[in-house]
PDB file of N, CA and C in Angstrom:
ATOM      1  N   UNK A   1     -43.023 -19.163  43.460  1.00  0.00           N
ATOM      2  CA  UNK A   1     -43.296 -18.473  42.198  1.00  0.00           C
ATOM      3  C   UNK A   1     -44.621 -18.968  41.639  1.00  0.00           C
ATOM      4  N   UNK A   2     -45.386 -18.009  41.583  1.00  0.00           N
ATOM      5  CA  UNK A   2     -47.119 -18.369  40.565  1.00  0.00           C
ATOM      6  C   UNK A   2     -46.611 -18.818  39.146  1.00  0.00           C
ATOM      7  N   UNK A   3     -47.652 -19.891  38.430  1.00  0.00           N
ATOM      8  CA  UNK A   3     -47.439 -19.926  37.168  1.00  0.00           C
ATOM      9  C   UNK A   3     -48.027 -18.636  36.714  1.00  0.00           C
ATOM     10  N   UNK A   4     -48.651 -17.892  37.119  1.00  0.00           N
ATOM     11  CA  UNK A   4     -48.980 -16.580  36.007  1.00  0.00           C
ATOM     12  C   UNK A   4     -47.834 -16.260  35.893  1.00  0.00           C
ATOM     13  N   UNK A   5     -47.099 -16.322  36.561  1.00  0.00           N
ATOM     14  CA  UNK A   5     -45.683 -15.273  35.944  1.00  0.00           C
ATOM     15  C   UNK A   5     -45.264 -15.904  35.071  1.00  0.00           C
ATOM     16  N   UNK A   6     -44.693 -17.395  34.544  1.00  0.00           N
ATOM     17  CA  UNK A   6     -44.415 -17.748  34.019  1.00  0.00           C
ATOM     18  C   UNK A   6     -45.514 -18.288  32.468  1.00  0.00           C
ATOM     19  N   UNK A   7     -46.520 -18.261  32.552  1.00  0.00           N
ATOM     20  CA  UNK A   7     -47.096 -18.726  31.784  1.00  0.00           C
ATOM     21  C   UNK A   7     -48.404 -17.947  31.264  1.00  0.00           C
ATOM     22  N   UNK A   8     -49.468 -17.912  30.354  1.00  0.00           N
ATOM     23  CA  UNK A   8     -50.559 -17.136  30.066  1.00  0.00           C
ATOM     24  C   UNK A   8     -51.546 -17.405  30.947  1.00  0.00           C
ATOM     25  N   UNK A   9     -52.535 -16.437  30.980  1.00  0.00           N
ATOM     26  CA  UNK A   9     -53.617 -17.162  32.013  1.00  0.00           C
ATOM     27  C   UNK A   9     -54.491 -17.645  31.050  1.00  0.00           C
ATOM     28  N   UNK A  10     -54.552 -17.105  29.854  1.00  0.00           N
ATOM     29  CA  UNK A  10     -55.653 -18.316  28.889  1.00  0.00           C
ATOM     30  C   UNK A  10     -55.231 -19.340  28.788  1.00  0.00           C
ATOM     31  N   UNK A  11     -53.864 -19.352  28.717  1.00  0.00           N
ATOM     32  CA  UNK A  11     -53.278 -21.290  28.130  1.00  0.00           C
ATOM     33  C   UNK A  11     -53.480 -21.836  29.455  1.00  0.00           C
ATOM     34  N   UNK A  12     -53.558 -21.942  30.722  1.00  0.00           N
ATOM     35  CA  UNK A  12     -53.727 -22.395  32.202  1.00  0.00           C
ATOM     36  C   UNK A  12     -55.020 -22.498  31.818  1.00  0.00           C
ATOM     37  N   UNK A  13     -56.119 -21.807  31.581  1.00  0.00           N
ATOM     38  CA  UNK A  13     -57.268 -22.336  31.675  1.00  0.00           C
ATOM     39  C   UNK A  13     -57.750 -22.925  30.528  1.00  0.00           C
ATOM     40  N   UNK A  14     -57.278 -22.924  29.782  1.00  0.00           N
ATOM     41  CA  UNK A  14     -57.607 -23.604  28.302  1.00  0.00           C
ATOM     42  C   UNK A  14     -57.280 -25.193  28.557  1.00  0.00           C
ATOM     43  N   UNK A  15     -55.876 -25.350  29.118  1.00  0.00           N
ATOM     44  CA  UNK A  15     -55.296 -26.697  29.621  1.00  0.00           C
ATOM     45  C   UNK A  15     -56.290 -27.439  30.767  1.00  0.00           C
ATOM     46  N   UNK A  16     -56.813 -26.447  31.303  1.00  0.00           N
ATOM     47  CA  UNK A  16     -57.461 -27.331  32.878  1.00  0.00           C
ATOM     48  C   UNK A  16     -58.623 -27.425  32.347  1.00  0.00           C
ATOM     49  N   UNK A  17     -59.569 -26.621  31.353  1.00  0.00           N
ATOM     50  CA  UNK A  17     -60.299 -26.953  30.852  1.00  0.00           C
ATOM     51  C   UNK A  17     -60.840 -28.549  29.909  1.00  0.00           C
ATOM     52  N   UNK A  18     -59.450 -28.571  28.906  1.00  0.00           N
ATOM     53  CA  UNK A  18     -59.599 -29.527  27.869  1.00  0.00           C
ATOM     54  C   UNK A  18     -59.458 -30.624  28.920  1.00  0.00           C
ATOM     55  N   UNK A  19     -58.745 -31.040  30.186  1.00  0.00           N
ATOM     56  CA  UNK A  19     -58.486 -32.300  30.631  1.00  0.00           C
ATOM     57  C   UNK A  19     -59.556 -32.035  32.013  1.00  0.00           C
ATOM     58  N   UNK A  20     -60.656 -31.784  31.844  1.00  0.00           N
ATOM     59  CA  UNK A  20     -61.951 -31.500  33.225  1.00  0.00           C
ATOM     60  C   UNK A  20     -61.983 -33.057  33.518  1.00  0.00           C
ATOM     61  N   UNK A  21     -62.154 -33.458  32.125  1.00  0.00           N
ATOM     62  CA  UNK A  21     -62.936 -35.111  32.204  1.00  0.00           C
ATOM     63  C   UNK A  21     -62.185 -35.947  33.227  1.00  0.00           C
ATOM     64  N   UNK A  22     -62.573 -37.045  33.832  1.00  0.00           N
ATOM     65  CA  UNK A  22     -61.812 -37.636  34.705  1.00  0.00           C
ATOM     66  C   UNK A  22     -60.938 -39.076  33.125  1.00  0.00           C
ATOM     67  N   UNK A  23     -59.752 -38.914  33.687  1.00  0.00           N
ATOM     68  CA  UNK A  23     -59.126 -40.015  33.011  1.00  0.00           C
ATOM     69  C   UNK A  23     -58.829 -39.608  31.390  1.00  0.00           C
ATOM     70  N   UNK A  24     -58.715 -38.130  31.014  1.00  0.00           N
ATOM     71  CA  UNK A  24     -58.277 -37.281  30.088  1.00  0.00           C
ATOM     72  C   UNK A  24     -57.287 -36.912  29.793  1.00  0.00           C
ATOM     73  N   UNK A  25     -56.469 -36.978  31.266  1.00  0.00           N
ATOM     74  CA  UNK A  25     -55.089 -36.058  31.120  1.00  0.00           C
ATOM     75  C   UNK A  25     -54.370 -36.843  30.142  1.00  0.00           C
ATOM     76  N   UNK A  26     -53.538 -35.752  29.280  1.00  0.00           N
ATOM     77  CA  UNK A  26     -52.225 -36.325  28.443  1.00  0.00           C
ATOM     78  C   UNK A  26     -51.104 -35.644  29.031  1.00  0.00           C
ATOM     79  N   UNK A  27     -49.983 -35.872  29.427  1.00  0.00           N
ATOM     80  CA  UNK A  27     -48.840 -34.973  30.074  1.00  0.00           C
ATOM     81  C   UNK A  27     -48.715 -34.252  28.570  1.00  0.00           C
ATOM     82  N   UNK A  28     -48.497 -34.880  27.535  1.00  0.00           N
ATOM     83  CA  UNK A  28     -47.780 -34.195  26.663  1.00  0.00           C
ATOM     84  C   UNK A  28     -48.057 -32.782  25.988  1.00  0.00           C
ATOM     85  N   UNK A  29     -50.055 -33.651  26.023  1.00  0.00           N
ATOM     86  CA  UNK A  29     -50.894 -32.298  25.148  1.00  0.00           C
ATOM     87  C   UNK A  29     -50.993 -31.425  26.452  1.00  0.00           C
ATOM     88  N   UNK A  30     -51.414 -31.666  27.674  1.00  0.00           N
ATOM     89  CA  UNK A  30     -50.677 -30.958  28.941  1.00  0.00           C
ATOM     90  C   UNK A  30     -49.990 -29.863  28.365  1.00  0.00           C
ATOM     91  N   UNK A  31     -48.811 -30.312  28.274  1.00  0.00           N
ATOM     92  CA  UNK A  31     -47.736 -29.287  28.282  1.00  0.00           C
ATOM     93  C   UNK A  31     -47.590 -28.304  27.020  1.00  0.00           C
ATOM     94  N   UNK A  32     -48.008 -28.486  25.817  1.00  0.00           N
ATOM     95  CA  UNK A  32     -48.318 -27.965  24.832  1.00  0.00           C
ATOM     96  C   UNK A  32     -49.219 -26.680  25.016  1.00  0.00           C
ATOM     97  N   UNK A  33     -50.634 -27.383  25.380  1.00  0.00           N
ATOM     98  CA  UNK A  33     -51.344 -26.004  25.555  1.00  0.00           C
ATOM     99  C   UNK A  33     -51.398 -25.385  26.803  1.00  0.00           C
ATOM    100  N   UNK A  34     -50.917 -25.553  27.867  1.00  0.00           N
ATOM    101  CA  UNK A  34     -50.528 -24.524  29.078  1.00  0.00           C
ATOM    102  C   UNK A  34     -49.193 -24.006  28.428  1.00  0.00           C
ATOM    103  N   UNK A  35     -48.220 -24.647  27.309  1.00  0.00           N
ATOM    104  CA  UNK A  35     -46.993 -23.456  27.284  1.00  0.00           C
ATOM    105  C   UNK A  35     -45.791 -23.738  27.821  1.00  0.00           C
ATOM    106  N   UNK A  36     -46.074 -24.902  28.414  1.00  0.00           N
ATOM    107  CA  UNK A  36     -44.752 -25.375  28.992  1.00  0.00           C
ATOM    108  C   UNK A  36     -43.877 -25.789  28.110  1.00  0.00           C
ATOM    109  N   UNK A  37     -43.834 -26.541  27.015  1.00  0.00           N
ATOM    110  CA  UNK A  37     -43.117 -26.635  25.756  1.00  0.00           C
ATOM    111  C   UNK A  37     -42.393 -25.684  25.193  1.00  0.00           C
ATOM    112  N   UNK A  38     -43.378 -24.217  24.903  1.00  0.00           N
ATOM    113  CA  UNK A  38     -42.312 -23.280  24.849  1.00  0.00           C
ATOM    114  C   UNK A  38     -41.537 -22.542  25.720  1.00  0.00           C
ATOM    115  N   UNK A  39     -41.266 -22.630  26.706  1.00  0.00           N
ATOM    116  CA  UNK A  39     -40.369 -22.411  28.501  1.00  0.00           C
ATOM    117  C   UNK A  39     -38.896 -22.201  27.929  1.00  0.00           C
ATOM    118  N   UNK A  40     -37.996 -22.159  28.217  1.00  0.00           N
ATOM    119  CA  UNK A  40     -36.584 -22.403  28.244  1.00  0.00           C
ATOM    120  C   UNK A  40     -36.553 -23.643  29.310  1.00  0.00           C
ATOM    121  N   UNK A  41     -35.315 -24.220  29.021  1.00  0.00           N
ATOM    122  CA  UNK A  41     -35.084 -25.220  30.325  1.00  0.00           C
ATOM    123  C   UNK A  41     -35.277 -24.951  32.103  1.00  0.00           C
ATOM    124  N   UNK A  42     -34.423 -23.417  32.104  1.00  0.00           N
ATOM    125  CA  UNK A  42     -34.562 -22.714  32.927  1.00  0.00           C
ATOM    126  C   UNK A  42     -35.802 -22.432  33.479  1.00  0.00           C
ATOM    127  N   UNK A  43     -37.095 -21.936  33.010  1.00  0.00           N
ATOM    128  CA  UNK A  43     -38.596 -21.689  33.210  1.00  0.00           C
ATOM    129  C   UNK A  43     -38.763 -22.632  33.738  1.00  0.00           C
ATOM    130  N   UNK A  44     -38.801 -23.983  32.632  1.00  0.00           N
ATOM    131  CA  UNK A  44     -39.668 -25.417  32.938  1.00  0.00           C
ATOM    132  C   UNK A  44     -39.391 -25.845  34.665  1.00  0.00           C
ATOM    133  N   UNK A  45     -37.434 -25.631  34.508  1.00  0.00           N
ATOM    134  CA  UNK A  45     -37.306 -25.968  36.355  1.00  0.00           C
ATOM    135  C   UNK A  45     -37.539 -25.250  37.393  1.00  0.00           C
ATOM    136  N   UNK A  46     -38.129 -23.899  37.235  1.00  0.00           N
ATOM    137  CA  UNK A  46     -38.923 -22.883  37.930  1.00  0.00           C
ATOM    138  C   UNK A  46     -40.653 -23.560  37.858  1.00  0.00           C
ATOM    139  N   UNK A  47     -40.716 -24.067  37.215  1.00  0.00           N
ATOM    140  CA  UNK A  47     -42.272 -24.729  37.515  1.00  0.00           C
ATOM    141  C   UNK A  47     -42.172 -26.198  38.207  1.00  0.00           C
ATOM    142  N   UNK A  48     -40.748 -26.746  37.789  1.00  0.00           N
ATOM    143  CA  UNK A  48     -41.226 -27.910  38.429  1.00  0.00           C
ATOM    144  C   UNK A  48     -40.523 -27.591  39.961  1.00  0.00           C
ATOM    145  N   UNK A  49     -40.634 -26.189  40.429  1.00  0.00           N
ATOM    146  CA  UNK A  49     -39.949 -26.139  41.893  1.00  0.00           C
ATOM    147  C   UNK A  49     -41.437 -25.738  42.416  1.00  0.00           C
ATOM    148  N   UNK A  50     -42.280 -24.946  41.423  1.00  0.00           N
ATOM    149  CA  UNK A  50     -43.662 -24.822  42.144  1.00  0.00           C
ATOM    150  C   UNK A  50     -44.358 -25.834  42.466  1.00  0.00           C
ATOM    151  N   UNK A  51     -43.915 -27.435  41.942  1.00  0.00           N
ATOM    152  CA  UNK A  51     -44.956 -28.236  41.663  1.00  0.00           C
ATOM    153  C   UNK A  51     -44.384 -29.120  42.787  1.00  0.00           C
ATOM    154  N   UNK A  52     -43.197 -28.878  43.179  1.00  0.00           N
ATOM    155  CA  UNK A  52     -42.534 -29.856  44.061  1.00  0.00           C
ATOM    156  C   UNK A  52     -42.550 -29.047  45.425  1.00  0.00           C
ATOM    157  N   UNK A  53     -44.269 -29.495  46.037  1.00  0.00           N
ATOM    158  CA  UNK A  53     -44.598 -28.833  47.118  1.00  0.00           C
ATOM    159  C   UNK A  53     -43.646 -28.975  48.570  1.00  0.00           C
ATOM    160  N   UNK A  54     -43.158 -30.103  48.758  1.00  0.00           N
ATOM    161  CA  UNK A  54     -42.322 -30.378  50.188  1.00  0.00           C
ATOM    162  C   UNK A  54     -41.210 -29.918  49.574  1.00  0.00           C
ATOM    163  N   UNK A  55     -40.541 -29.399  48.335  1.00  0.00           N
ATOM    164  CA  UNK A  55     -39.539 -28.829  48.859  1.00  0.00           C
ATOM    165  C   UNK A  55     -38.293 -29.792  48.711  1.00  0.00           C
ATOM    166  N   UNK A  56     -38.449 -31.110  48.035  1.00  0.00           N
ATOM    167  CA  UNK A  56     -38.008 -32.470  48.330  1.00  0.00           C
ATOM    168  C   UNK A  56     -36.644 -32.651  47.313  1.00  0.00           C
ATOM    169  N   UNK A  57     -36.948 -31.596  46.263  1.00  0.00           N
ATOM    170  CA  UNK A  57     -36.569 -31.832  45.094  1.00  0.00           C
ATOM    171  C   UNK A  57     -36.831 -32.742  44.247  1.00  0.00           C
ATOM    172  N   UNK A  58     -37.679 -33.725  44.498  1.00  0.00           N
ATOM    173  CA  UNK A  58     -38.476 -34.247  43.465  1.00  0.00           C
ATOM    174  C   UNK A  58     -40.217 -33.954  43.189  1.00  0.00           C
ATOM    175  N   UNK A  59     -40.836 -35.094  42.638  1.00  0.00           N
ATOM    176  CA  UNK A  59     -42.018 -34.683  42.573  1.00  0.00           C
ATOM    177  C   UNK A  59     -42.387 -35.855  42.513  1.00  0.00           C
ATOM    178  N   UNK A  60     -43.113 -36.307  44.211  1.00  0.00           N
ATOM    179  CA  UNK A  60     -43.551 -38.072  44.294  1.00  0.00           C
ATOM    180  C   UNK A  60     -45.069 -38.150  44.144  1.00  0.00           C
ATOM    181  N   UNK A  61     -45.429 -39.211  43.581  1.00  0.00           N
ATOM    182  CA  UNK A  61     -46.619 -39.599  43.205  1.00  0.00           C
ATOM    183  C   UNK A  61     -47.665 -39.057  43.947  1.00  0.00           C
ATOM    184  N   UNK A  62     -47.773 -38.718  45.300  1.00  0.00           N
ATOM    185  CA  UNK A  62     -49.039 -37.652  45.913  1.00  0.00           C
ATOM    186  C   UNK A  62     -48.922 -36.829  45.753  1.00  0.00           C
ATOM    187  N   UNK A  63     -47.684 -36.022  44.811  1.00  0.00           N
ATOM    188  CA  UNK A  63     -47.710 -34.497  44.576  1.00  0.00           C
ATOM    189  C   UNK A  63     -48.632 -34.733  43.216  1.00  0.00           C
ATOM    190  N   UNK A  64     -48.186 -35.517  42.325  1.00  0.00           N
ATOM    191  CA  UNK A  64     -48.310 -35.392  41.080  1.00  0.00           C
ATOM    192  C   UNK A  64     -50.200 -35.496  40.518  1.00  0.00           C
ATOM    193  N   UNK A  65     -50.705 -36.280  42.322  1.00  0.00           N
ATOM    194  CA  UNK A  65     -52.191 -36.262  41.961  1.00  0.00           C
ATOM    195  C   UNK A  65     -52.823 -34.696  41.845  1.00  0.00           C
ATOM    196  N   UNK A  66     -51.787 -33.835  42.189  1.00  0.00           N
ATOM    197  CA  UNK A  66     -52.545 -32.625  42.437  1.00  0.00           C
ATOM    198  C   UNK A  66     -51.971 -31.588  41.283  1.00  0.00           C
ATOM    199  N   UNK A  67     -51.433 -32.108  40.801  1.00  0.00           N
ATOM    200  CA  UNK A  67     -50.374 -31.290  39.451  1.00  0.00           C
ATOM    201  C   UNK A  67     -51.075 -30.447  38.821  1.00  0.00           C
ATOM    202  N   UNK A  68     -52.517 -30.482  38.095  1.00  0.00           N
ATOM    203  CA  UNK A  68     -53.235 -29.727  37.457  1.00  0.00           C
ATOM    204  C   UNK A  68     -53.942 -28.139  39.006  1.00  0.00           C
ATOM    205  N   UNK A  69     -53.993 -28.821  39.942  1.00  0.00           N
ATOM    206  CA  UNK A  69     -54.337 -27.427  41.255  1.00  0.00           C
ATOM    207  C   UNK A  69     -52.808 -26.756  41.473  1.00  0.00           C
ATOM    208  N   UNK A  70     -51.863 -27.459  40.850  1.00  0.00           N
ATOM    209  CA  UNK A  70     -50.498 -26.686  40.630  1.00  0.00           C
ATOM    210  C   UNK A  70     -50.551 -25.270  39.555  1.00  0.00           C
ATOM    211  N   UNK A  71     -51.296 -25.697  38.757  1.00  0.00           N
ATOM    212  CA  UNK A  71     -51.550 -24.497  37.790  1.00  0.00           C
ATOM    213  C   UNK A  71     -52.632 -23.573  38.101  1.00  0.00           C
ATOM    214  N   UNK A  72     -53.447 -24.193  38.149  1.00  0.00           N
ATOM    215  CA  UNK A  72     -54.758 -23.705  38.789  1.00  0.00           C
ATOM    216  C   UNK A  72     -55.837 -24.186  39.809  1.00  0.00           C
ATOM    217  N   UNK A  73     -56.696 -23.129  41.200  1.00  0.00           N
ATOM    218  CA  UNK A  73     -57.371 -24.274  42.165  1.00  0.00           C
ATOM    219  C   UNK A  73     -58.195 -24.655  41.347  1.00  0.00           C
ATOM    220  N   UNK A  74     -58.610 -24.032  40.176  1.00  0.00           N
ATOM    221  CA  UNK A  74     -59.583 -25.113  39.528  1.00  0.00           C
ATOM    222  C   UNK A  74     -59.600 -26.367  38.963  1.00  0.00           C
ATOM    223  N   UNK A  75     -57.985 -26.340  38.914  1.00  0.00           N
ATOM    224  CA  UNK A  75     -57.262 -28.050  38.275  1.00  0.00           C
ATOM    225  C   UNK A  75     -58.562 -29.299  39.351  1.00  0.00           C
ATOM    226  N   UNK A  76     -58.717 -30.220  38.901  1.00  0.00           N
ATOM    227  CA  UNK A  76     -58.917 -31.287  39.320  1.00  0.00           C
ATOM    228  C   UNK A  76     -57.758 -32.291  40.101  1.00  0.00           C
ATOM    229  N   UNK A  77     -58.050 -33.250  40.505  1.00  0.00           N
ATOM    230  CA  UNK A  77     -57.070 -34.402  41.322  1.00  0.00           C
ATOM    231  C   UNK A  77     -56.997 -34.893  40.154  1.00  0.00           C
ATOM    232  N   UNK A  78     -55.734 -35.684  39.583  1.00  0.00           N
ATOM    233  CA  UNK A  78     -55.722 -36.569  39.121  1.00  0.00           C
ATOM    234  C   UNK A  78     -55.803 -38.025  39.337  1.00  0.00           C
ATOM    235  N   UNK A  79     -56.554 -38.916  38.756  1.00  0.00           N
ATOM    236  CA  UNK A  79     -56.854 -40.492  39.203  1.00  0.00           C
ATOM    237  C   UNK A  79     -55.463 -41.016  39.642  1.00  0.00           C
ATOM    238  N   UNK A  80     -55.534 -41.943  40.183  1.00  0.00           N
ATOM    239  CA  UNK A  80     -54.216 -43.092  40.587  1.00  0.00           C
ATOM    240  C   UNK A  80     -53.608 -43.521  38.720  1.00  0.00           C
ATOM    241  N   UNK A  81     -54.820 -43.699  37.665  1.00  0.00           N
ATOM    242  CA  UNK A  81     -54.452 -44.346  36.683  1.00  0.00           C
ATOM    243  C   UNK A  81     -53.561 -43.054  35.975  1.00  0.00           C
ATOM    244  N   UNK A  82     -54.032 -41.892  35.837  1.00  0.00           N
ATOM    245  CA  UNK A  82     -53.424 -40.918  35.302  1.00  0.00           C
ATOM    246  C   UNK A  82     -52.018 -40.588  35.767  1.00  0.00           C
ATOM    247  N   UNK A  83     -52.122 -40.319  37.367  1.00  0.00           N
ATOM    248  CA  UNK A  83     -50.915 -40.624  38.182  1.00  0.00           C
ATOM    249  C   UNK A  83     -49.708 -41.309  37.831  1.00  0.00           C
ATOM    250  N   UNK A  84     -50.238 -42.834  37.992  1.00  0.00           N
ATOM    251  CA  UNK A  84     -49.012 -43.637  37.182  1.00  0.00           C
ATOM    252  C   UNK A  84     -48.388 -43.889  36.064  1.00  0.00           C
ATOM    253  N   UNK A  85     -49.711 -43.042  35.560  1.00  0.00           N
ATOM    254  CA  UNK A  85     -49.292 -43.316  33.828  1.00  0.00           C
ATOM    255  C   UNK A  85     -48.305 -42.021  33.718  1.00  0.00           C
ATOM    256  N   UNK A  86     -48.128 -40.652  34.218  1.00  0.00           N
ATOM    257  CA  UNK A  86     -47.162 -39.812  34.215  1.00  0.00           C
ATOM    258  C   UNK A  86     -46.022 -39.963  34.795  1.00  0.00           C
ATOM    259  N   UNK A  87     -46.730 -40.537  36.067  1.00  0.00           N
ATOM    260  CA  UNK A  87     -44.955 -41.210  36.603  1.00  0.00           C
ATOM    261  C   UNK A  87     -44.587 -41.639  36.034  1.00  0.00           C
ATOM    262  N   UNK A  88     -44.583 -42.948  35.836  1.00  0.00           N
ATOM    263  CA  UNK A  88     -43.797 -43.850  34.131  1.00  0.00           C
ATOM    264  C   UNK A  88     -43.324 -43.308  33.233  1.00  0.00           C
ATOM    265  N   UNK A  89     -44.340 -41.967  32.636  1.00  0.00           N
ATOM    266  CA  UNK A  89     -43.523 -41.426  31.392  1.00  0.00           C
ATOM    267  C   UNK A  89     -42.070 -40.443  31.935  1.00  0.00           C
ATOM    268  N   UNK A  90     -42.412 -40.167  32.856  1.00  0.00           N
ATOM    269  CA  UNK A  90     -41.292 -39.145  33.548  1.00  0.00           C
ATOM    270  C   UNK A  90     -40.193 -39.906  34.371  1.00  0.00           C
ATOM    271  N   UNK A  91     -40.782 -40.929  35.295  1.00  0.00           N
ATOM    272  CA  UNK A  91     -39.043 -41.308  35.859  1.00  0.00           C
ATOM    273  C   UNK A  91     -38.500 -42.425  35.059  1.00  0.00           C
ATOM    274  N   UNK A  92     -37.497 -41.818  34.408  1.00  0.00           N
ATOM    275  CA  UNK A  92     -36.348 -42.703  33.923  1.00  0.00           C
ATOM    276  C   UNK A  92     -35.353 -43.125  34.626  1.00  0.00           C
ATOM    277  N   UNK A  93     -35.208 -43.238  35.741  1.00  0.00           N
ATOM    278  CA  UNK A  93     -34.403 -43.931  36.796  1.00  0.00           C
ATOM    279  C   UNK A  93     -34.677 -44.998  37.535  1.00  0.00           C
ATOM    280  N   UNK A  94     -36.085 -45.036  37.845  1.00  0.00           N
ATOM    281  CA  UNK A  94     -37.057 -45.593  38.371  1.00  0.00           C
ATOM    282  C   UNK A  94     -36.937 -46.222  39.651  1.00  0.00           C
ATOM    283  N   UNK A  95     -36.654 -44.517  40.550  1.00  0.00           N
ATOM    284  CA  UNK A  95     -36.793 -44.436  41.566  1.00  0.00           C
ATOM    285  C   UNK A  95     -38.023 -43.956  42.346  1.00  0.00           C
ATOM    286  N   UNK A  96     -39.196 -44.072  41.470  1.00  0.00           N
ATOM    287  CA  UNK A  96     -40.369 -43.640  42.171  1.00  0.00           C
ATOM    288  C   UNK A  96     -40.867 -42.812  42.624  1.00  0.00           C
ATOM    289  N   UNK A  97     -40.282 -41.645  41.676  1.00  0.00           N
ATOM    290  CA  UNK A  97     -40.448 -39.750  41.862  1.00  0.00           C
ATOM    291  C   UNK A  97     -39.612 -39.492  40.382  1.00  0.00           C
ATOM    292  N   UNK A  98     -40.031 -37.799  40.236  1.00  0.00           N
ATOM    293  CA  UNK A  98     -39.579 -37.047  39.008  1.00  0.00           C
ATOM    294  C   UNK A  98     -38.430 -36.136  39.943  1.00  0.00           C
ATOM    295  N   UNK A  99     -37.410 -36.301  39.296  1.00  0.00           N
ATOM    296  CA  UNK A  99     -35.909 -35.178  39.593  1.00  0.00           C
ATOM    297  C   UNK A  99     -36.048 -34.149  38.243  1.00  0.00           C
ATOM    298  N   UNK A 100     -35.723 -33.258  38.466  1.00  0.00           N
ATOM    299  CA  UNK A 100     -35.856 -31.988  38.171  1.00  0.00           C
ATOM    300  C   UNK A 100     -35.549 -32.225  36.561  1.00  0.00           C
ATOM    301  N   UNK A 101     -34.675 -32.791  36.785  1.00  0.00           N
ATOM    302  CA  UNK A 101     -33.970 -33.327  34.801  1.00  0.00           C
ATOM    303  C   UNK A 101     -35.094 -34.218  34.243  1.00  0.00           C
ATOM    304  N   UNK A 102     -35.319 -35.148  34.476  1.00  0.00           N
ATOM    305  CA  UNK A 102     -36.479 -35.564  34.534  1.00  0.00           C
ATOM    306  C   UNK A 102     -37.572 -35.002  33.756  1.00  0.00           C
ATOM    307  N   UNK A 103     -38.147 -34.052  34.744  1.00  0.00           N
ATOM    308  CA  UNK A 103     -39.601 -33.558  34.239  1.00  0.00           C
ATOM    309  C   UNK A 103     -38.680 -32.356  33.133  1.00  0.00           C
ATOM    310  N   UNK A 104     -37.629 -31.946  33.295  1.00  0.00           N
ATOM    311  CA  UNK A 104     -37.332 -30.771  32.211  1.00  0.00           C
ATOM    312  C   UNK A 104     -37.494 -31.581  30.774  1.00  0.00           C
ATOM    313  N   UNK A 105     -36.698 -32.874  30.870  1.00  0.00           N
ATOM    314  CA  UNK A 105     -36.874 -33.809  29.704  1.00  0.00           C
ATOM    315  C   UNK A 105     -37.899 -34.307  29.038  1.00  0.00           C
ATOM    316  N   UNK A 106     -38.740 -34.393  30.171  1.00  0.00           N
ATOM    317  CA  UNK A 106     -40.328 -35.288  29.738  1.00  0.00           C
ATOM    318  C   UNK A 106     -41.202 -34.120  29.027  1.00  0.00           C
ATOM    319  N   UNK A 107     -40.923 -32.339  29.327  1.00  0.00           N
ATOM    320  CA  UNK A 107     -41.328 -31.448  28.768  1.00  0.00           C
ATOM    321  C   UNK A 107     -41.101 -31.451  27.724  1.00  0.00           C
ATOM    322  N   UNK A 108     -39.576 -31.253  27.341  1.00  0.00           N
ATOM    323  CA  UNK A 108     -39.470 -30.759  25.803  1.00  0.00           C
ATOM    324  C   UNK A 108     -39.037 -32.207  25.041  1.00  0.00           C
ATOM    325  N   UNK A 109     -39.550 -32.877  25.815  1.00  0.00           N
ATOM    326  CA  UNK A 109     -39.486 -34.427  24.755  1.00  0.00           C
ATOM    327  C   UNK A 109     -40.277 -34.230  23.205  1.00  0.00           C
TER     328      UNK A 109
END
């Protein structure tokens, strides 16, 4: 499933825009202005099945460098520092990946 279906194409580029800079990303303001905040629970875990490229049912730290080319190829990589700093905010189990509850939680936190 494309995020266009689920989401605007201005708020996708408005989001990949504001975080270009290297070492910018915020997950939270992230999720605010791409729209993910306003999702249903349901939506949010339709995106985090796009974002969870192997299929794994989670979403492990080499997926998550690429999270912003999840929305768009114009997204950037994210740094190792940005990386970990989202992992952390997202696994509350701390098994070293995001489960689906997880990232639905860390959304509408």
């Amino acid at each position: 499933m494309a995020m266009k279906n689920l989401l605007k194409d201005d708020d996708i580029k408005k989001a990949i825009d504001q975080f270009k800079a290297v070492d910018s990303f915020d997950h939270k303001k992230f999720f605010d202005v791409v729209g993910l905040k306003a999702l249903s629970a349901d939506n949010v875990k339709l995106v985090f099945k796009a974002l969870d490229v192997d299929a794994s049912g989670f979403i492990e730290e080499e997926e998550l460098k690429f999270v912003l080319k999840g929305f768009s190829a114009d997204g950037r990589d994210l740094t190792d520092k940005e990386t970990k700093a989202f992992l952390a905010a997202a696994d509350k189990d701390g098994d070293g990946k995001i489960g689906i509850d997880e990232f639905e939680a860390l959304v509408h936190e």
